[in-house]
Protein backbone atom coordinates (compact mmCIF):
# COMPACT_ATOMS: atom_id res chain seq x y z
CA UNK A 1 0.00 0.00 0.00
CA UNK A 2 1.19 3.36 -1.34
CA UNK A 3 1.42 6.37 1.64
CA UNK A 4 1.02 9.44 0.15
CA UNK A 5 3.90 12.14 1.11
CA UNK A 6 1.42 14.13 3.27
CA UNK A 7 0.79 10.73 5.41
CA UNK A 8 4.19 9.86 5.70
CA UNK A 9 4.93 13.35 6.49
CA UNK A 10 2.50 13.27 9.47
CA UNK A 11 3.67 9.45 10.60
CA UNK A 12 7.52 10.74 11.06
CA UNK A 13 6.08 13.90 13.47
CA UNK A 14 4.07 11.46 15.60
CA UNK A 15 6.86 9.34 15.77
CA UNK A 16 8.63 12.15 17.06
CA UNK A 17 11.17 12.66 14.00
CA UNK A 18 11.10 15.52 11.98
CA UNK A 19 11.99 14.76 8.21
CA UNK A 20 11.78 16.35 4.38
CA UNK A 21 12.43 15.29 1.53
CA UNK A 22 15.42 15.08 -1.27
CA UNK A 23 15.73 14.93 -4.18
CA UNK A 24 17.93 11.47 -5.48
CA UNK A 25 18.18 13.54 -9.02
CA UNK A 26 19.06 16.65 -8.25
CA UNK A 27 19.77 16.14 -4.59
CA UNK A 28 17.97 19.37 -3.75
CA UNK A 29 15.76 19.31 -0.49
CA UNK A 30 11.93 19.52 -0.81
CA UNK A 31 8.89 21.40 1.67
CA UNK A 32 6.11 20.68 1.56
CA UNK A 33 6.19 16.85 1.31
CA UNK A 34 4.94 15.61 -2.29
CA UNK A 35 5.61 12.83 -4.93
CA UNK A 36 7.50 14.42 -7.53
CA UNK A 37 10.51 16.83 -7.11
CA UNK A 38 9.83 20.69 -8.00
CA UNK A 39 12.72 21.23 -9.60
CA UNK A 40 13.55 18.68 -11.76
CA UNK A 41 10.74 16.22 -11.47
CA UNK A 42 12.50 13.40 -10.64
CA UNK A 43 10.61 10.90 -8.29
CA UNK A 44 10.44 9.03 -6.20
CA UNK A 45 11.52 11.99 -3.30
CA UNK A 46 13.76 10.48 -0.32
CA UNK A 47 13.05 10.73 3.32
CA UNK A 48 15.79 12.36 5.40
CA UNK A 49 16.13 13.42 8.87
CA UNK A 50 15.98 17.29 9.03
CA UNK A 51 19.06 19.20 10.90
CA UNK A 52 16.42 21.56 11.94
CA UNK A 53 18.36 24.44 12.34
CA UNK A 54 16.93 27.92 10.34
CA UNK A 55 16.62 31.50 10.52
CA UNK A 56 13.10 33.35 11.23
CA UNK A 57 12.34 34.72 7.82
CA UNK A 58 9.19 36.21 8.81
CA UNK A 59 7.02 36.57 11.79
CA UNK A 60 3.74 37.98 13.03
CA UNK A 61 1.93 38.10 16.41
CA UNK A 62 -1.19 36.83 17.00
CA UNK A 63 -3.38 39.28 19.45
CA UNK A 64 -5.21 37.15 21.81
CA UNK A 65 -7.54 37.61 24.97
CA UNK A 66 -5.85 35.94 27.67
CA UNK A 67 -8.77 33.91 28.64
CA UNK A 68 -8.61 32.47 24.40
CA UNK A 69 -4.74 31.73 25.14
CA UNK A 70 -2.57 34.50 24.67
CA UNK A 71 -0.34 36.10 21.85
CA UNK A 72 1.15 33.83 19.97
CA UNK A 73 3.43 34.11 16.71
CA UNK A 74 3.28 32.62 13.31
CA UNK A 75 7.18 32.72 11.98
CA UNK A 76 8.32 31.39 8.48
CA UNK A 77 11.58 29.65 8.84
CA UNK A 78 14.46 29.14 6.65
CA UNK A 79 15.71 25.41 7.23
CA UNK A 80 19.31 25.42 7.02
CA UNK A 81 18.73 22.86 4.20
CA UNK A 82 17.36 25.90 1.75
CA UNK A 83 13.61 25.09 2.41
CA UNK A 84 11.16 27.47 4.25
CA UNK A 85 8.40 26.67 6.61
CA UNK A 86 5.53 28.08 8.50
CA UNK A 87 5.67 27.19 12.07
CA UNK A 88 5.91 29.07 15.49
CA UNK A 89 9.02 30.01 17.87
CA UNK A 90 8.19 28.92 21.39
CA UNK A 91 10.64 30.07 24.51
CA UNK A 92 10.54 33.71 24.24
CA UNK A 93 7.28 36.34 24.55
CA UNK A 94 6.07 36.23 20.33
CA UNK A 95 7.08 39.98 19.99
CA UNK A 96 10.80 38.68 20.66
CA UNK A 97 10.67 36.66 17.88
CA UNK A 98 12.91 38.38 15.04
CA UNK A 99 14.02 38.20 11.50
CA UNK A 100 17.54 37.01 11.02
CA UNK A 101 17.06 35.31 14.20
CA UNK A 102 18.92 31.32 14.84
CA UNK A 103 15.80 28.77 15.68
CA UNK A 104 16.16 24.99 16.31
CA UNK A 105 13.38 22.74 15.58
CA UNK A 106 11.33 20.35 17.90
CA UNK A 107 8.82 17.98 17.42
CA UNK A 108 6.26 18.32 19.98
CA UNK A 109 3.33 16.48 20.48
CA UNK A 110 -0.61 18.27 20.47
CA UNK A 111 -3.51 15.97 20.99
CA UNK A 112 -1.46 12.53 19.44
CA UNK A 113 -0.25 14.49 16.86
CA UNK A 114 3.12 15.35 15.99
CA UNK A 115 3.91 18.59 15.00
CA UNK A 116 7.19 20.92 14.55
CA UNK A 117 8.07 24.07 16.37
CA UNK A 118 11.06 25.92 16.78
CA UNK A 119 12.92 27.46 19.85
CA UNK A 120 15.41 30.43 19.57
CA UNK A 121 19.71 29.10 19.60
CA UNK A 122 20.96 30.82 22.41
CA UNK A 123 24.35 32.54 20.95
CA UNK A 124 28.21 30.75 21.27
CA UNK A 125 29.99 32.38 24.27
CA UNK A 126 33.59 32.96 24.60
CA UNK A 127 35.78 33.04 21.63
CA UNK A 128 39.17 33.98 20.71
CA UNK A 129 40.01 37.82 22.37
């Protein structure tokens, strides 16, 4: 039995392991999951564990009533493997949430369901004087 991209997709994040795609053609990494490759067309697509490091790209906060939840932010992220993604920074208030700003992916888990979100890289310290 065939499992469609989206379905396998879905199966790694409640497994807890976030993965994309390559391409085996033109070795290129794919987001969203699908069957064919984007830029070449090449099938089938490969499954490969994401490094899940990326930069915010965009982000907007979400106004909420406290009593519906609170703020929250909606950030597009640059995976370090030159895919974006829509997803949401988690560890700092959502107006902290910048462009140009280091994230780290985590799969979390939200009624059964595996999903990824991303937490801010806290900077190196030290270094050569």
């Amino acid at each position: 039995m065939h499992m469609s991209a989206q379905t396998h997709y879905q199966a790694e994040l409640d497994a807890g392991r976030f993965c994309i795609q390559r391409c085996p053609q033109c070795e290129r990494h794919v987001f969203a999951p699908r069957e064919l490759c984007p830029h070449c067309g090449a099938g089938p697509l490969r499954w490969v564990k994401a490094s899940g490091l990326g930069t915010v790209y965009s982000a907007s906060t979400i106004h909420r009533k406290n009593d519906a939840g609170g703020n929250y932010n909606v950030a597009l992220i640059d995976l370090d493997e030159g895919v974006r993604m829509m997803s949401r920074v988690e560890g700092v208030v959502p107006e902290a949430v910048r462009i140009g700003q280091r994230v780290q992916a985590h799969v979390a888990q939200q009624d059964g369901r595996g999903l990824v979100l991303f937490r801010p890289v806290q900077p190196q310290q030290g270094g050569a004087a």
